[in-house]
Protein backbone atom coordinates (compact mmCIF):
# COMPACT_ATOMS: atom_id res chain seq x y z
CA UNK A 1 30.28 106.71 163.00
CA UNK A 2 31.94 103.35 163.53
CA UNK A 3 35.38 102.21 162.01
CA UNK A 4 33.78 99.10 161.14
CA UNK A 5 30.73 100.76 158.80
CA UNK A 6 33.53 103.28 157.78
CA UNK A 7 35.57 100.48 156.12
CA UNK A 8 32.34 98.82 154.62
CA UNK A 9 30.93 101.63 152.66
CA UNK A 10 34.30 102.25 151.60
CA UNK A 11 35.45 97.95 150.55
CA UNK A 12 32.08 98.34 148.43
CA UNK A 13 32.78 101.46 146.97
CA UNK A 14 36.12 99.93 146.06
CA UNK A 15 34.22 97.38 144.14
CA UNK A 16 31.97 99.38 141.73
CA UNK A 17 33.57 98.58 138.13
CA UNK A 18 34.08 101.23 135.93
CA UNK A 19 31.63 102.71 133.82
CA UNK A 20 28.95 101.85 136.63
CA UNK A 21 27.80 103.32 139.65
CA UNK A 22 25.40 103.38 142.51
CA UNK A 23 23.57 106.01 144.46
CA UNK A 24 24.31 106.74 148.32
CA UNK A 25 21.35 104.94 149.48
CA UNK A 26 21.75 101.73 147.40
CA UNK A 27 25.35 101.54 149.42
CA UNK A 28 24.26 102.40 152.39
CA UNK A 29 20.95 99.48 152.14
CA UNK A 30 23.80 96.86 150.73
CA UNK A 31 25.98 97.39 153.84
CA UNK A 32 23.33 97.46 155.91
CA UNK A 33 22.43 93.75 154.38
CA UNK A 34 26.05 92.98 155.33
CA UNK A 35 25.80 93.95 158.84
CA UNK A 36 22.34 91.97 159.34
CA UNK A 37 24.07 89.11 157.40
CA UNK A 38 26.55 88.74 159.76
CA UNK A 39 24.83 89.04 163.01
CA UNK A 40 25.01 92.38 163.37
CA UNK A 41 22.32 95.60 163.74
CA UNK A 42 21.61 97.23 160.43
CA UNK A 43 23.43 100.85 160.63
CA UNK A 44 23.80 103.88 158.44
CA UNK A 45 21.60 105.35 155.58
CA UNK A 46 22.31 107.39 152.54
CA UNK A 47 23.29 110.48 154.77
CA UNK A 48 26.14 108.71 156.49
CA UNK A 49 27.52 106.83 153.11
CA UNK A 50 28.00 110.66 152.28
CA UNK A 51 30.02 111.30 155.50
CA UNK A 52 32.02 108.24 154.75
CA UNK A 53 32.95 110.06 151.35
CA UNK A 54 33.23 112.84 152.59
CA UNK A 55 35.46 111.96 155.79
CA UNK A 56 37.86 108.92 153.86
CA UNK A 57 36.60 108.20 150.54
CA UNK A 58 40.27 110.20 148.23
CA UNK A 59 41.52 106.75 147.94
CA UNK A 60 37.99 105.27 146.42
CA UNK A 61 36.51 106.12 143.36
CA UNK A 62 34.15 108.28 145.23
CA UNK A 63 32.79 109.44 141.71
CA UNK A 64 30.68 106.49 141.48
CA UNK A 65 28.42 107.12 143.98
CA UNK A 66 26.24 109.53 142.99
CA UNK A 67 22.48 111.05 144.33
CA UNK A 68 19.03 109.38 143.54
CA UNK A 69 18.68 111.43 140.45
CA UNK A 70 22.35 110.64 139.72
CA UNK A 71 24.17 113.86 140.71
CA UNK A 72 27.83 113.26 141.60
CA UNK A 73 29.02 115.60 144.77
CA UNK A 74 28.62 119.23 144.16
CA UNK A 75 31.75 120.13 145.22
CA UNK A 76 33.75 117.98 142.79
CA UNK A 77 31.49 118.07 139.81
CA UNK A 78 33.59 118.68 137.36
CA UNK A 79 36.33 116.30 138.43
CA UNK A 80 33.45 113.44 138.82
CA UNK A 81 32.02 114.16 135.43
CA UNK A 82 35.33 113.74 133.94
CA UNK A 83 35.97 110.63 135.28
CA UNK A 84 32.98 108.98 134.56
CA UNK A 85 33.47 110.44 131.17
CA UNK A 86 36.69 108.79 130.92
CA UNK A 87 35.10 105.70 132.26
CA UNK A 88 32.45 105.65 129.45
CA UNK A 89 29.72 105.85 132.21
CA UNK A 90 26.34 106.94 130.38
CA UNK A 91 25.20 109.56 131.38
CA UNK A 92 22.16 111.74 130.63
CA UNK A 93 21.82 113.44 127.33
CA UNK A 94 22.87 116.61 128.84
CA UNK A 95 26.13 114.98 130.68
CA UNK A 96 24.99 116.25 134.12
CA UNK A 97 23.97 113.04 135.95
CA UNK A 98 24.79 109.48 135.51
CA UNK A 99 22.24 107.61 133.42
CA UNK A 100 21.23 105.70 136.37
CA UNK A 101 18.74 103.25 134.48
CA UNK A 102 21.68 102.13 132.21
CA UNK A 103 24.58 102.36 134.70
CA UNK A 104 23.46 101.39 138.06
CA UNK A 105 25.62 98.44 139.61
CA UNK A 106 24.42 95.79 142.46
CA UNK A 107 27.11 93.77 143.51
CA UNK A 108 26.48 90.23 142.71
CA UNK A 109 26.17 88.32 146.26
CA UNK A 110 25.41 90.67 149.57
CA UNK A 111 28.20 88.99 151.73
């Protein structure tokens, strides 16, 4: 993986506002738009966002990117819960997955 689609996924991720969020592949399709925007191939899919997360996202809030059925990470989900708790995401009526029909964010423009 590239520096340059490193720091992508991660400036977008930096951009989802509270309460919101977006699923892997939804960031990995608008930085793909980004690349192809600006002349460049289209890389990456849903699988690498999560390496990006995995690898460098502590100083993002990585708890906004969550599956297609709006699981945050396994391994942190209790922390990510309570931050989009505290963040007033909706979630489901259980509280186990973002509410993805209600909270899903697009970012206005793709550049």
């Amino acid at each position: 993986m590239d520096d340059a689609y490193l720091e992508a996924v991660l400036d977008l991720v930096a951009t989802i506002p509270p309460g919101r969020a977006m699923t892997y592949g939804t960031v990995a399709e608008v930085v793909a738009e980004r690349f192809v925007a600006a002349g460049e191939p289209a890389r990456g899919g849903p699988r690498q966002v999560g390496h990006v997360m995995a690898r460098a996202g502590g100083d993002v809030p990585w708890w906004r990117v969550v599956n297609a059925s709006g699981a945050p990470p396994a391994r942190h989900l209790q922390r990510a819960l309570a931050e989009l708790r505290a963040e007033a995401t909706p979630l489901v009526a259980d509280g186990t997955r973002v509410a993805l029909r209600r909270a899903i964010w697009f970012p206005d423009e793709p550049g």
